[in-house]
C-alpha atoms as a PDB file:
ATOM      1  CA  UNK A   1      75.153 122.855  45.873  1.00  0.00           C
ATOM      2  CA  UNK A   2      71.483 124.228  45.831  1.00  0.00           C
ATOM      3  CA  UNK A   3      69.839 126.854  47.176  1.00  0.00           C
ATOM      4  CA  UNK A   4      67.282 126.634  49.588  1.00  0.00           C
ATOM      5  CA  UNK A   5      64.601 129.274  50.735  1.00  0.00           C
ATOM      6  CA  UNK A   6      62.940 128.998  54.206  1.00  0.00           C
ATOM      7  CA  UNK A   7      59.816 130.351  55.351  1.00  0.00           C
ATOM      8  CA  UNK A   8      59.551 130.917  58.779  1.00  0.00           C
ATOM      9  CA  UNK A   9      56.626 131.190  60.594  1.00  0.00           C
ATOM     10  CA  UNK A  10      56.620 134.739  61.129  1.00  0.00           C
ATOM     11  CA  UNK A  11      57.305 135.233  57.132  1.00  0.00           C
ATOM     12  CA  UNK A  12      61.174 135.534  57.628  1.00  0.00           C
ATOM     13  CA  UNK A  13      62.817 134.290  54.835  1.00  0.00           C
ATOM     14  CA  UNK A  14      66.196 132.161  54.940  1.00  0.00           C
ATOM     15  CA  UNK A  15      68.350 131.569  51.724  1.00  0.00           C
ATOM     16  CA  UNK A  16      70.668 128.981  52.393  1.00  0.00           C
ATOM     17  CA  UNK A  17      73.454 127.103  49.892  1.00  0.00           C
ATOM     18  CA  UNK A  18      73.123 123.296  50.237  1.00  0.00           C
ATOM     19  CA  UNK A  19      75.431 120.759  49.978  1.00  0.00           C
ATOM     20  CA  UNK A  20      74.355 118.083  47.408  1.00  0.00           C
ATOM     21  CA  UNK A  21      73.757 114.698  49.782  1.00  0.00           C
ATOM     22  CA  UNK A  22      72.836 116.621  52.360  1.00  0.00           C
ATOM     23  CA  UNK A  23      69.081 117.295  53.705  1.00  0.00           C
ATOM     24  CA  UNK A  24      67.097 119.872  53.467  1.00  0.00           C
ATOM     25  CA  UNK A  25      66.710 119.445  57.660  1.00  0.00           C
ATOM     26  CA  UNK A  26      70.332 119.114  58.036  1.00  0.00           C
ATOM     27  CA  UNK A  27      70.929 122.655  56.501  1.00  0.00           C
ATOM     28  CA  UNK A  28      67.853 123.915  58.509  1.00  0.00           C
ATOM     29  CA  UNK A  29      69.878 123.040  61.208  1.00  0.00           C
ATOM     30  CA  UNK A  30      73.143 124.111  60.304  1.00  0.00           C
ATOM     31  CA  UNK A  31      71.787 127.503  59.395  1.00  0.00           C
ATOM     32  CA  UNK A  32      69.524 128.189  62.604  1.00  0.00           C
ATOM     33  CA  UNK A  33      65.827 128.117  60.475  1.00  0.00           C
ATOM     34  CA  UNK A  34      63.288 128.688  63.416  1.00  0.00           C
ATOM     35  CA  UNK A  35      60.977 126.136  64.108  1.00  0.00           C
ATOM     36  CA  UNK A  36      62.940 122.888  62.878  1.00  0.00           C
ATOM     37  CA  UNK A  37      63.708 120.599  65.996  1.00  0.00           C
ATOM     38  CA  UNK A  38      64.971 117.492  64.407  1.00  0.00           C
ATOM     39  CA  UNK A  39      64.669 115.769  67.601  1.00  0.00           C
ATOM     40  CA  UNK A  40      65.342 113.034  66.132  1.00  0.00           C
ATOM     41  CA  UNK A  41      68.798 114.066  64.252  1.00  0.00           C
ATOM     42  CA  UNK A  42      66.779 112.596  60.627  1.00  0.00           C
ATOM     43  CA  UNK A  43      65.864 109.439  61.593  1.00  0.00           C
ATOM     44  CA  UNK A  44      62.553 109.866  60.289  1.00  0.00           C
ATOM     45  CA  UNK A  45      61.150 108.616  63.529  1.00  0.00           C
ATOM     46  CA  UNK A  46      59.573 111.958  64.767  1.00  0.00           C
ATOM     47  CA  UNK A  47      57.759 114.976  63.205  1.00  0.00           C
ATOM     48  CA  UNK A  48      59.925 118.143  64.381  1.00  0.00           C
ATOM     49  CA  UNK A  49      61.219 118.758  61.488  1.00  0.00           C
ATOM     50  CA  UNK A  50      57.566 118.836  59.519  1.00  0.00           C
ATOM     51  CA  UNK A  51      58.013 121.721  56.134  1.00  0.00           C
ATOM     52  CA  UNK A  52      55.225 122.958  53.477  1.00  0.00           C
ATOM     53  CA  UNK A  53      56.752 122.679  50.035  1.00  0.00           C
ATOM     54  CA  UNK A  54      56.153 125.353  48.000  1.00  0.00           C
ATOM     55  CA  UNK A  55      53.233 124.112  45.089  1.00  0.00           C
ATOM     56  CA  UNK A  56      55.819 124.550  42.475  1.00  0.00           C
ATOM     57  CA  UNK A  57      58.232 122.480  43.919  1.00  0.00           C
ATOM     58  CA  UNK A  58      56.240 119.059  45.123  1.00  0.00           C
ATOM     59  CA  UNK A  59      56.205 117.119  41.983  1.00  0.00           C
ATOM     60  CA  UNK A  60      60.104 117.573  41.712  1.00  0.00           C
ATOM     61  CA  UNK A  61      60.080 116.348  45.433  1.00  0.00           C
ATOM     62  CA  UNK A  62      58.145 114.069  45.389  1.00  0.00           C
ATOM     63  CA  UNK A  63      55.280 111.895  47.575  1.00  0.00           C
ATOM     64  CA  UNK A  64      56.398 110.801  51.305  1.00  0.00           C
ATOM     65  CA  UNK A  65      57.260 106.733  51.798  1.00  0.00           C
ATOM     66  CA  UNK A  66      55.181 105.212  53.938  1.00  0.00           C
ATOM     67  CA  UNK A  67      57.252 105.242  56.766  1.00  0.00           C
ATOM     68  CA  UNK A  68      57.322 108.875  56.306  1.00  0.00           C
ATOM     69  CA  UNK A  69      53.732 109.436  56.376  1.00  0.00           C
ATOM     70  CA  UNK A  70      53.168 107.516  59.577  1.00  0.00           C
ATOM     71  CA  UNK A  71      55.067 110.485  61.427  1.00  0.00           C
ATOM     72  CA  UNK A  72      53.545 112.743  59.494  1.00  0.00           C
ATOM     73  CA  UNK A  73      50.971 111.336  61.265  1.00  0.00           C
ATOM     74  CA  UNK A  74      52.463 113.179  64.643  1.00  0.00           C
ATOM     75  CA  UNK A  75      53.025 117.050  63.025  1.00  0.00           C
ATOM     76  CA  UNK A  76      51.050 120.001  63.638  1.00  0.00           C
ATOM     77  CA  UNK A  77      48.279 120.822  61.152  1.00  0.00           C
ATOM     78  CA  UNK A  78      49.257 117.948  58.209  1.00  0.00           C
ATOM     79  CA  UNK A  79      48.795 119.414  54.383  1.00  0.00           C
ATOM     80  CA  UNK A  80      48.607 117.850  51.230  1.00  0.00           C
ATOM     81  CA  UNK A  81      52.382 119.166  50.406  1.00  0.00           C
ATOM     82  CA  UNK A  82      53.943 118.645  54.328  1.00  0.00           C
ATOM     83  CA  UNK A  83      56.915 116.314  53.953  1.00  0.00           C
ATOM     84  CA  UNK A  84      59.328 116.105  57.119  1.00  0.00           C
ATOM     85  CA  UNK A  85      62.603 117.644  55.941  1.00  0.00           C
ATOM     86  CA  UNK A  86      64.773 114.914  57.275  1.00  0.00           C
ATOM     87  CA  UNK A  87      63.764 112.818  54.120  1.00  0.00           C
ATOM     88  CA  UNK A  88      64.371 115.268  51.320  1.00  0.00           C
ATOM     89  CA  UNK A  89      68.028 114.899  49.991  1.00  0.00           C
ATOM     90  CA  UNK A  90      69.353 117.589  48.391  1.00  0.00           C
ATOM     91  CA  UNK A  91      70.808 117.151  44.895  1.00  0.00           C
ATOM     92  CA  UNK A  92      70.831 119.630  41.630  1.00  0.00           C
ATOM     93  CA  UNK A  93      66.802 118.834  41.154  1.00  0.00           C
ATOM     94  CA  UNK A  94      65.649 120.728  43.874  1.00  0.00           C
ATOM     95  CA  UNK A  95      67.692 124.348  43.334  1.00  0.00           C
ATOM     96  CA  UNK A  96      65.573 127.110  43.872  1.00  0.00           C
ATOM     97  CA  UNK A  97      63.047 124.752  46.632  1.00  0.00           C
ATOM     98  CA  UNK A  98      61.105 126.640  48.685  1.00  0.00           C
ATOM     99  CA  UNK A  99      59.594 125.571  52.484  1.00  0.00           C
ATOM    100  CA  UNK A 100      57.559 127.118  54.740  1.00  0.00           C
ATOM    101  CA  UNK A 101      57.444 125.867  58.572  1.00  0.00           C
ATOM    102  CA  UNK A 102      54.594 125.653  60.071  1.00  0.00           C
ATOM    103  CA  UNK A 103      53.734 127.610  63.406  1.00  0.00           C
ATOM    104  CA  UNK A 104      54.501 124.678  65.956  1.00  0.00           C
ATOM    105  CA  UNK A 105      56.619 121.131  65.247  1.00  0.00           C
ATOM    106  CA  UNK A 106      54.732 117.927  66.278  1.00  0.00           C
END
């Protein structure tokens, strides 16, 4: 398990417990974060469920593939650290991460 802190737009904040092999848009989901649409269900072939990472936390994350970046391509207002939540698996690494949503999904 590892927590994970949510940012909403509006600057609510949303602590969730993860399960490890799970992603950080599947507990998004399963938790009710505002903001991620995962209209895709994770397939990685949409943007809806575009995050911020935290500064702190996008080395341990790590860079988007490239198949990742070409929807990243379709989100709303693309930063250096936007990954689409879909592709970050959660493991023991990444207790503590912290993502903001941005105002609007791609």
């Amino acid at each position: 398990m590892a927590k994970i802190s949510f940012i909403a737009f509006d600057g609510t904040r949303f602590d969730v417990e993860a399960e490890t092999g799970s992603t950080v848009m599947e507990n998004a989901i399963k938790n009710a974060v505002p903001g991620i649409e995962a209209e895709c269900g994770g397939a990685c072939a949409c943007a809806t469920c575009h995050v911020y990472v935290d500064e702190a936390w996008t080395d341990v994350v790590g860079e988007p593939s490239p198949m990742e970046e070409d929807m990243l391509d379709f989100a709303y207002e693309v930063k250096p650290n936007s990954r689409l939540s879909c592709q970050i698996k959660v493991d023991d690494k990444i207790d503590g991460l912290v993502v903001s949503v941005p105002e609007r999904q791609g």
